[in-house]
N, C-alpha and C. Protein backbone atom coordinates (compact mmCIF):
# COMPACT_ATOMS: atom_id res chain seq x y z
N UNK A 1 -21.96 -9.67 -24.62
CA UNK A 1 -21.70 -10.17 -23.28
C UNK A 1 -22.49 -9.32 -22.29
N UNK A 2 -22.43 -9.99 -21.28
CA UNK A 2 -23.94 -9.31 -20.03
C UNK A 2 -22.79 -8.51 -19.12
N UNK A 3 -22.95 -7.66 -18.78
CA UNK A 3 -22.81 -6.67 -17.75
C UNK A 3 -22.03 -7.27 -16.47
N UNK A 4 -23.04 -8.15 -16.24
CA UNK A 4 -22.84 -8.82 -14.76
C UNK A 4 -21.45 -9.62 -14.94
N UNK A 5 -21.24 -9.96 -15.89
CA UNK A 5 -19.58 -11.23 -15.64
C UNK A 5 -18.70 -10.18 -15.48
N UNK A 6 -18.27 -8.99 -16.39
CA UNK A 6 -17.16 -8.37 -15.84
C UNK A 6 -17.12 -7.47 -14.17
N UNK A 7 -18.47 -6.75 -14.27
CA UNK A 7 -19.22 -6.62 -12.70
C UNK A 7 -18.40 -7.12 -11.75
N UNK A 8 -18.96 -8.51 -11.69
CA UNK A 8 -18.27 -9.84 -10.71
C UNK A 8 -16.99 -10.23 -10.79
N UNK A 9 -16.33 -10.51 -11.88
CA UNK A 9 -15.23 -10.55 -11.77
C UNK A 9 -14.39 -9.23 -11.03
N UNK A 10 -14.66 -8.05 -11.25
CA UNK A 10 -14.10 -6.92 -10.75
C UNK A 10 -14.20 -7.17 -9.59
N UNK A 11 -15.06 -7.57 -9.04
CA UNK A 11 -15.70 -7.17 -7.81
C UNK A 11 -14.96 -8.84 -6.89
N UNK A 12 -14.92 -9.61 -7.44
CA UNK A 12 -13.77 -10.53 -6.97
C UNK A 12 -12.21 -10.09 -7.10
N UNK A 13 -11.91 -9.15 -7.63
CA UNK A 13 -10.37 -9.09 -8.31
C UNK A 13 -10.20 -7.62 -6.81
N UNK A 14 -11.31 -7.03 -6.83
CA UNK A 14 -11.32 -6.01 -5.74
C UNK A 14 -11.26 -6.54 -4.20
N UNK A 15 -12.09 -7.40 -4.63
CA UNK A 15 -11.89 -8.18 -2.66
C UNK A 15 -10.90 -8.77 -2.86
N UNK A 16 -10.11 -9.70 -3.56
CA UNK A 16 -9.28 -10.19 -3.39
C UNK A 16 -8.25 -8.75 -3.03
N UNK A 17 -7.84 -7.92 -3.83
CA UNK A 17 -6.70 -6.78 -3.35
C UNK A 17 -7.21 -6.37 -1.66
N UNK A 18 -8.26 -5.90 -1.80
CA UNK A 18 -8.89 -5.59 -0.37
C UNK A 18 -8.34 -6.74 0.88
N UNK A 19 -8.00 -7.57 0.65
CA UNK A 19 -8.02 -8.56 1.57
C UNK A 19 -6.03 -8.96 1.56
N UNK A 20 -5.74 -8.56 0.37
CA UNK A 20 -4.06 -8.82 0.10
C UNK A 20 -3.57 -7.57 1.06
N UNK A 21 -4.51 -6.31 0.76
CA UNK A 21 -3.61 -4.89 1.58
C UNK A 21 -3.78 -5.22 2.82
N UNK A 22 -4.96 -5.74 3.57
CA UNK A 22 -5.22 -5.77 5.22
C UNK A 22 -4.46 -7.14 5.96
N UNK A 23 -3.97 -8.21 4.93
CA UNK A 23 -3.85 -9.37 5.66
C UNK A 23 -2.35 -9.20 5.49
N UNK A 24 -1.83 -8.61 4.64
CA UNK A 24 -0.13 -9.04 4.02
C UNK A 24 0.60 -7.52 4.95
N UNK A 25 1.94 -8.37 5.10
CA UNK A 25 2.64 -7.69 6.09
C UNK A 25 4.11 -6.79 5.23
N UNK A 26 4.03 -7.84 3.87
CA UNK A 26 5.58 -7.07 3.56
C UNK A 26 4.74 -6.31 2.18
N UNK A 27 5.54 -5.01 2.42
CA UNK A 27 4.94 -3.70 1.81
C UNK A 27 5.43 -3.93 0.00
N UNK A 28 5.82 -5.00 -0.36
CA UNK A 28 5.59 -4.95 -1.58
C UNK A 28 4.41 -6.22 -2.46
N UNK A 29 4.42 -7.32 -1.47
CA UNK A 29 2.66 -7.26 -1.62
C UNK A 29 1.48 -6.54 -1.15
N UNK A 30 1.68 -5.31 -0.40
CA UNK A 30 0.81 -4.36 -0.33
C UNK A 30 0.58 -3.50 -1.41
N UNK A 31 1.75 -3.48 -1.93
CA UNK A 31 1.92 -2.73 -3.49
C UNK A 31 1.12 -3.43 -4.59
N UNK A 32 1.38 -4.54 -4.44
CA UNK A 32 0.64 -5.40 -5.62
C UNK A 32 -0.68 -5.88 -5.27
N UNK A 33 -1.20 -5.59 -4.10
CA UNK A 33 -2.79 -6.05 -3.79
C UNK A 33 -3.15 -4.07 -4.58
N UNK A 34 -2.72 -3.21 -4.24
CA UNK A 34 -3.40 -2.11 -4.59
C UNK A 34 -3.57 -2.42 -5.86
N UNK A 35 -2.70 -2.45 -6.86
CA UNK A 35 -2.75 -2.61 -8.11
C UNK A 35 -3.74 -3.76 -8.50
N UNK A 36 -4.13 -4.65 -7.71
CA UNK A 36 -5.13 -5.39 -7.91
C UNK A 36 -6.46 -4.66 -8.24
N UNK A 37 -6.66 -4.06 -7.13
CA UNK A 37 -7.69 -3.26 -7.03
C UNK A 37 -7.97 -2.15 -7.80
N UNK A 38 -7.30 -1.50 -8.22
CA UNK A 38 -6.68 -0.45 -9.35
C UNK A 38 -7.38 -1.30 -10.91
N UNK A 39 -7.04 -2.33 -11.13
CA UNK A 39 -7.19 -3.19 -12.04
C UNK A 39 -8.79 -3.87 -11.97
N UNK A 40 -9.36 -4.05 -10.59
CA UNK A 40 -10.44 -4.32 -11.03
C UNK A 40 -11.31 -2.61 -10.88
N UNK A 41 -11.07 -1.91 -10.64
CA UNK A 41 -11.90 -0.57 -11.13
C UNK A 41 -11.79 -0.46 -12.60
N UNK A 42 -10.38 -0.56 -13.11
CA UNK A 42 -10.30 -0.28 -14.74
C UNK A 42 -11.53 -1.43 -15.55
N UNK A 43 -11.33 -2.43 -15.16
CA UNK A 43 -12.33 -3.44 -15.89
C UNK A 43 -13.76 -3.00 -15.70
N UNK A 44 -13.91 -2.19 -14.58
CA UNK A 44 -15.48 -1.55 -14.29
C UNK A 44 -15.53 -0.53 -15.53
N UNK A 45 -14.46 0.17 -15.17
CA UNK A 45 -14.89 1.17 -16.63
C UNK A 45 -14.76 1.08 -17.79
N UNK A 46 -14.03 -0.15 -18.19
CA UNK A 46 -14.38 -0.39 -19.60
C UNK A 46 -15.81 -1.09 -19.68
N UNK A 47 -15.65 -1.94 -18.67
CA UNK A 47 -17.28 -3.03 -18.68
C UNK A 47 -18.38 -2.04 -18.84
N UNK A 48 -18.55 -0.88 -18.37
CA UNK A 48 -19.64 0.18 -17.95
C UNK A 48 -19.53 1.25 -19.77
N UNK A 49 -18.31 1.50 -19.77
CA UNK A 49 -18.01 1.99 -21.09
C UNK A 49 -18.90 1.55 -22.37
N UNK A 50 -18.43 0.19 -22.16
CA UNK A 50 -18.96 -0.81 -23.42
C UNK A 50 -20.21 -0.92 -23.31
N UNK A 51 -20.92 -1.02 -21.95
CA UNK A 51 -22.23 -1.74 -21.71
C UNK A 51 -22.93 0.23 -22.24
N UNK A 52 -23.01 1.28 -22.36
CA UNK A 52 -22.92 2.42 -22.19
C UNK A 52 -23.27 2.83 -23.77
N UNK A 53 -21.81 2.50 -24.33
CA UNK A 53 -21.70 2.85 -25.66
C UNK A 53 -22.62 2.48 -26.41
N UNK A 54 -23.46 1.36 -26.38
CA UNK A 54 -24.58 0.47 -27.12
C UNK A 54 -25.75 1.21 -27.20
N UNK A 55 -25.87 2.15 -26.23
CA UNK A 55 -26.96 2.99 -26.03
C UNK A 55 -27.19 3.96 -26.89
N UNK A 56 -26.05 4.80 -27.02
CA UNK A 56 -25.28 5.78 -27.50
C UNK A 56 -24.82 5.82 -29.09
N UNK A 57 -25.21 6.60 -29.64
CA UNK A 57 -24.48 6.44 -31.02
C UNK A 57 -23.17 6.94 -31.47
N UNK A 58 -23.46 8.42 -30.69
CA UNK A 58 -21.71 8.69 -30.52
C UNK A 58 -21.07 9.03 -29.60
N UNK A 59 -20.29 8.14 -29.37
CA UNK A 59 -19.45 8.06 -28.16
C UNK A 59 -18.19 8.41 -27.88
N UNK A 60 -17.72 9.04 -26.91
CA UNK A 60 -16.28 9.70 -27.06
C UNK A 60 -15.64 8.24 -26.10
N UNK A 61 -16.21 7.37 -25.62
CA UNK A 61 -15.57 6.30 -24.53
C UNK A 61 -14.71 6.79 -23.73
N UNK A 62 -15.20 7.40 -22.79
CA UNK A 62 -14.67 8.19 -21.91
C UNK A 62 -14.09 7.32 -20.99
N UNK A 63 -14.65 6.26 -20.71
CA UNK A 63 -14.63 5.33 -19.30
C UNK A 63 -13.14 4.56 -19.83
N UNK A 64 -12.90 4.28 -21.05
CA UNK A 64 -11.45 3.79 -21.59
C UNK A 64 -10.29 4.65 -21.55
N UNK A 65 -10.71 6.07 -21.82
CA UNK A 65 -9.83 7.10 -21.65
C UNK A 65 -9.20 7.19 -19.76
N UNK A 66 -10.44 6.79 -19.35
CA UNK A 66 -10.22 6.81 -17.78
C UNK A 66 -9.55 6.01 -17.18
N UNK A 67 -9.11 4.96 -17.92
CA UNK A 67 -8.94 3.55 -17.65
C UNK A 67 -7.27 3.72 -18.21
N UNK A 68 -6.84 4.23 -19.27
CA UNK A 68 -5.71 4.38 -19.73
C UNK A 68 -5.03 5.76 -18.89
N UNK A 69 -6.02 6.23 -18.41
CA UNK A 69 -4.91 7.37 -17.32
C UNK A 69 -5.17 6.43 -16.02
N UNK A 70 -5.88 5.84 -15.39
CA UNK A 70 -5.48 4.71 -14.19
C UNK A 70 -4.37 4.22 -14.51
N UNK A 71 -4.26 3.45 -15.67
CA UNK A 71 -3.15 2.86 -15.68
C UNK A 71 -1.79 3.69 -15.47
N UNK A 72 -1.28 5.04 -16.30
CA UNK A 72 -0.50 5.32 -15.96
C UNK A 72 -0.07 6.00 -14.74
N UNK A 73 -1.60 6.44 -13.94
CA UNK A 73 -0.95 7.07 -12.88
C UNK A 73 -0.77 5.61 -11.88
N UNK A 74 -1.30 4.15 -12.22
CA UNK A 74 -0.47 3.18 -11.80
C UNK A 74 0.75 3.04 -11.86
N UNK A 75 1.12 3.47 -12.91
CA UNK A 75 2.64 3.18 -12.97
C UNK A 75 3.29 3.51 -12.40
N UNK A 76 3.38 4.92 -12.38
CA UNK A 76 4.19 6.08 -12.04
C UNK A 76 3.82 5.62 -9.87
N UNK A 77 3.00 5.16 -9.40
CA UNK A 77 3.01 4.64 -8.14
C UNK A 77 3.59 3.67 -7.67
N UNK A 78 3.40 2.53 -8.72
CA UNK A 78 4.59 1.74 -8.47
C UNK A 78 5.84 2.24 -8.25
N UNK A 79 6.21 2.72 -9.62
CA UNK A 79 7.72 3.09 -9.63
C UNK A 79 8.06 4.21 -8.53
N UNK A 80 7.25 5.41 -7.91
CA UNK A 80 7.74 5.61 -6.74
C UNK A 80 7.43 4.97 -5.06
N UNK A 81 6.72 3.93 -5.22
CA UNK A 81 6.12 2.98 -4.17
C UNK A 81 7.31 2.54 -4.19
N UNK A 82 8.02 1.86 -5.35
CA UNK A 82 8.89 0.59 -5.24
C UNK A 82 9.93 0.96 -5.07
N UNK A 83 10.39 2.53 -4.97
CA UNK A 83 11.74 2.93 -5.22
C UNK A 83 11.58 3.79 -3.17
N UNK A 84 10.36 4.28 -2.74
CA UNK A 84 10.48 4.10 -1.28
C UNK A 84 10.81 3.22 -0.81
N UNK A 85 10.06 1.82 -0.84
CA UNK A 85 10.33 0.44 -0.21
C UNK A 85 11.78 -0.20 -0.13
N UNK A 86 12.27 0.32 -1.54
CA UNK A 86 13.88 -0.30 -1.50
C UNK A 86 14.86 0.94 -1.09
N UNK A 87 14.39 1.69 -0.48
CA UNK A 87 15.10 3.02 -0.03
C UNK A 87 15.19 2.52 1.91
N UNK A 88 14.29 2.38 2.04
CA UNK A 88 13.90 1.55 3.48
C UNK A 88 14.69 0.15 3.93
N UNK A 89 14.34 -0.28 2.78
CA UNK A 89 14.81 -1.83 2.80
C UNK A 89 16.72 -1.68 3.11
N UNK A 90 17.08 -0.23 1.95
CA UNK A 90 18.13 -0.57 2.45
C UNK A 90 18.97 -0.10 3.73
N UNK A 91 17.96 0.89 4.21
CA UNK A 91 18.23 1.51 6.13
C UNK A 91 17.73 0.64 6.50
N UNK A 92 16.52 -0.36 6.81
CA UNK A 92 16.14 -0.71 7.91
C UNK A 92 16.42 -2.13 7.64
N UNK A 93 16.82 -3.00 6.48
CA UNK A 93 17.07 -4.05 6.17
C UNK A 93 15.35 -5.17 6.25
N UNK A 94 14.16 -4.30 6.19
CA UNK A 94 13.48 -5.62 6.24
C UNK A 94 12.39 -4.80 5.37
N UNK A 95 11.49 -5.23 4.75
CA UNK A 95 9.95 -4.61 4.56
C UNK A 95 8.78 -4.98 4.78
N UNK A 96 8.92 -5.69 6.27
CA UNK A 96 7.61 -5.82 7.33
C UNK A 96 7.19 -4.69 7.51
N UNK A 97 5.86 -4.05 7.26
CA UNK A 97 4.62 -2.78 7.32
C UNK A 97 5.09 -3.12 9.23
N UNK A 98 4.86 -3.92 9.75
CA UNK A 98 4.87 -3.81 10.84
C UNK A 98 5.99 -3.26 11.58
N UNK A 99 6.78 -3.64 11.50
CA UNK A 99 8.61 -3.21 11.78
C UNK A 99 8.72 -2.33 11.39
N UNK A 100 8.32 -1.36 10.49
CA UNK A 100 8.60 -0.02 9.97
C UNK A 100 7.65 1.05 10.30
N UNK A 101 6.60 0.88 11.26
CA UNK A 101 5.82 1.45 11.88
C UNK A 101 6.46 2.99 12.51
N UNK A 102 7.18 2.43 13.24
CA UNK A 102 7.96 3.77 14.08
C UNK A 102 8.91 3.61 13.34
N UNK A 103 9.37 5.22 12.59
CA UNK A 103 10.10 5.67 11.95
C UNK A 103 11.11 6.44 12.50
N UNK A 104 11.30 6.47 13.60
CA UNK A 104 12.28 6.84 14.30
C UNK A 104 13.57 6.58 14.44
N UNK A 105 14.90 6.68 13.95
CA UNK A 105 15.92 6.29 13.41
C UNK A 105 16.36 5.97 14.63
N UNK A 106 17.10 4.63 14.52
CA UNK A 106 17.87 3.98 15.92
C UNK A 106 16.93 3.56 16.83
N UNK A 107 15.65 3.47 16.69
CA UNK A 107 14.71 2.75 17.71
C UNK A 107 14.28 1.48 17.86
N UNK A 108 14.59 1.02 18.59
CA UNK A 108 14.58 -0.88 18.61
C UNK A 108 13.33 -0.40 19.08
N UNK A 109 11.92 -0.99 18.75
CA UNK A 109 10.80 -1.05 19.51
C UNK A 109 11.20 -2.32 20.82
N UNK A 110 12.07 -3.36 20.80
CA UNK A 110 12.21 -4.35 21.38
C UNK A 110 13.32 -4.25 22.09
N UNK A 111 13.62 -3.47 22.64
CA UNK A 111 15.24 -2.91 23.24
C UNK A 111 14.61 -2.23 24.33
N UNK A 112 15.05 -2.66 25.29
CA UNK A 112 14.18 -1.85 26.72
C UNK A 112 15.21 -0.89 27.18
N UNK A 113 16.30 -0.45 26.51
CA UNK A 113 17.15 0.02 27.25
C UNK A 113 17.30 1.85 26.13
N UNK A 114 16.06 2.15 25.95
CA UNK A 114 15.65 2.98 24.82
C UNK A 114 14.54 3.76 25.22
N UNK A 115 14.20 5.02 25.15
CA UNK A 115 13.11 5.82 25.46
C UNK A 115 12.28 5.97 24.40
N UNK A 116 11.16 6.52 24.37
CA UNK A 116 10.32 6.55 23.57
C UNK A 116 10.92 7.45 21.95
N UNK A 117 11.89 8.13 22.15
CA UNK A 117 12.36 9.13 20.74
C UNK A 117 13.63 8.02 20.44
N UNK A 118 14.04 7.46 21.28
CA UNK A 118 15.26 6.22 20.61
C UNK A 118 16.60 6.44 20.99
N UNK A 119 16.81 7.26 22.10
CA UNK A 119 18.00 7.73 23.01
C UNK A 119 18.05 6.35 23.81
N UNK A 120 19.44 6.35 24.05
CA UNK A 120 19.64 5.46 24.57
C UNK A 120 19.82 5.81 26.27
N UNK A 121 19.00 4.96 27.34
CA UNK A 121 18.62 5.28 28.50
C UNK A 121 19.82 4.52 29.02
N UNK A 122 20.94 5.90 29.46
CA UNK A 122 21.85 5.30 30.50
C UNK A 122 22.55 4.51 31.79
N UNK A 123 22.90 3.73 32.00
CA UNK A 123 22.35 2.69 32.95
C UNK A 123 22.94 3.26 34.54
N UNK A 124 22.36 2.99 35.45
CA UNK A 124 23.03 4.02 36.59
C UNK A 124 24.32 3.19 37.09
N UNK A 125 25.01 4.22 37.64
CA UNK A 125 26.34 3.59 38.17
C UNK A 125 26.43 2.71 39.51
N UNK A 126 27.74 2.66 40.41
CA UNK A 126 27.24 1.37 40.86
C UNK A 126 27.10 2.19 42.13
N UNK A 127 26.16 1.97 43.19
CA UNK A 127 25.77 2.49 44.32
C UNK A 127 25.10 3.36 44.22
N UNK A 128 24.48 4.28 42.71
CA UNK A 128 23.87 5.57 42.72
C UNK A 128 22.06 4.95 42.38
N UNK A 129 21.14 5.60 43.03
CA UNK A 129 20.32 5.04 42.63
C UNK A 129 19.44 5.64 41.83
N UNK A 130 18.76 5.24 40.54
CA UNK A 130 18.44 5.16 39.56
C UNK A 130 16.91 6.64 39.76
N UNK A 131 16.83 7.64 39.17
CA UNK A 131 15.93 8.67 39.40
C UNK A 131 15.05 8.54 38.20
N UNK A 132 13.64 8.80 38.63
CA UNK A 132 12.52 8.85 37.21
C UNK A 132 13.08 10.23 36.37
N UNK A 133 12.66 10.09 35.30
CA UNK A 133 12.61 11.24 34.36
C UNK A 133 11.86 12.06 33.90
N UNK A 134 11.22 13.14 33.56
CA UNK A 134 9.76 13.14 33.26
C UNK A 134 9.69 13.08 31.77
């Protein structure tokens, strides 16, 4: 087999993740576009491995060895990726990347009645009039 099909395919399996992490909003298809991408590097190094080895008479296939530690230090990312996300999910109840931006506990970004650290801005009483803060 030629070089170029696994190449391309990688290199589609990479834009596609590339394009899942920047366009997708909930952080566990952000998880799974990385691993996309993760997956088309591994296919580079076996594709490069193999295309490599032919040259070579003895070969330690290094690029497979490389490819089987990707994978597990994939794993081990997932499983603490996926075990943040549902740690979140269950304080903040959602896993919009966007909504979880400010990590500031008790901060409505959409609550005007809130300062920038997430104190709640007291409302003035009746006849007193209202003073800036710095």
């Amino acid at each position: 087999m030629h070089l170029a099909y696994p190449a391309v395919l990688a290199a589609l399996l990479f834009c596609t993740g590339l394009y899942g992490v920047l366009a997708r909003r909930n952080a566990i298809l952000v998880l799974m576009s990385v691993e996309l991408m993760l997956n088309a590097v591994n296919l580079n190094l076996v594709a490069f491995d193999a295309w490599l080895s032919r040259a070579a008479e003895d070969t330690l296939h290094s690029g497979q060895a490389l490819a089987l530690f990707t994978i597990a230090v994939a794993a081990a990312e997932i499983g603490i990726g996926l075990a943040i996300v549902l740690a979140v999910y269950r304080n903040r109840g959602t896993s919009d990347i966007d909504r979880l931006r400010d990590t500031a506990e008790g901060h409505d970004p959409d609550d005007p009645d809130s300062d920038a650290a997430g104190r709640a801005i007291p409302a003035p009483a009746a006849g007193e009039k209202a003073e800036a803060t710095a």
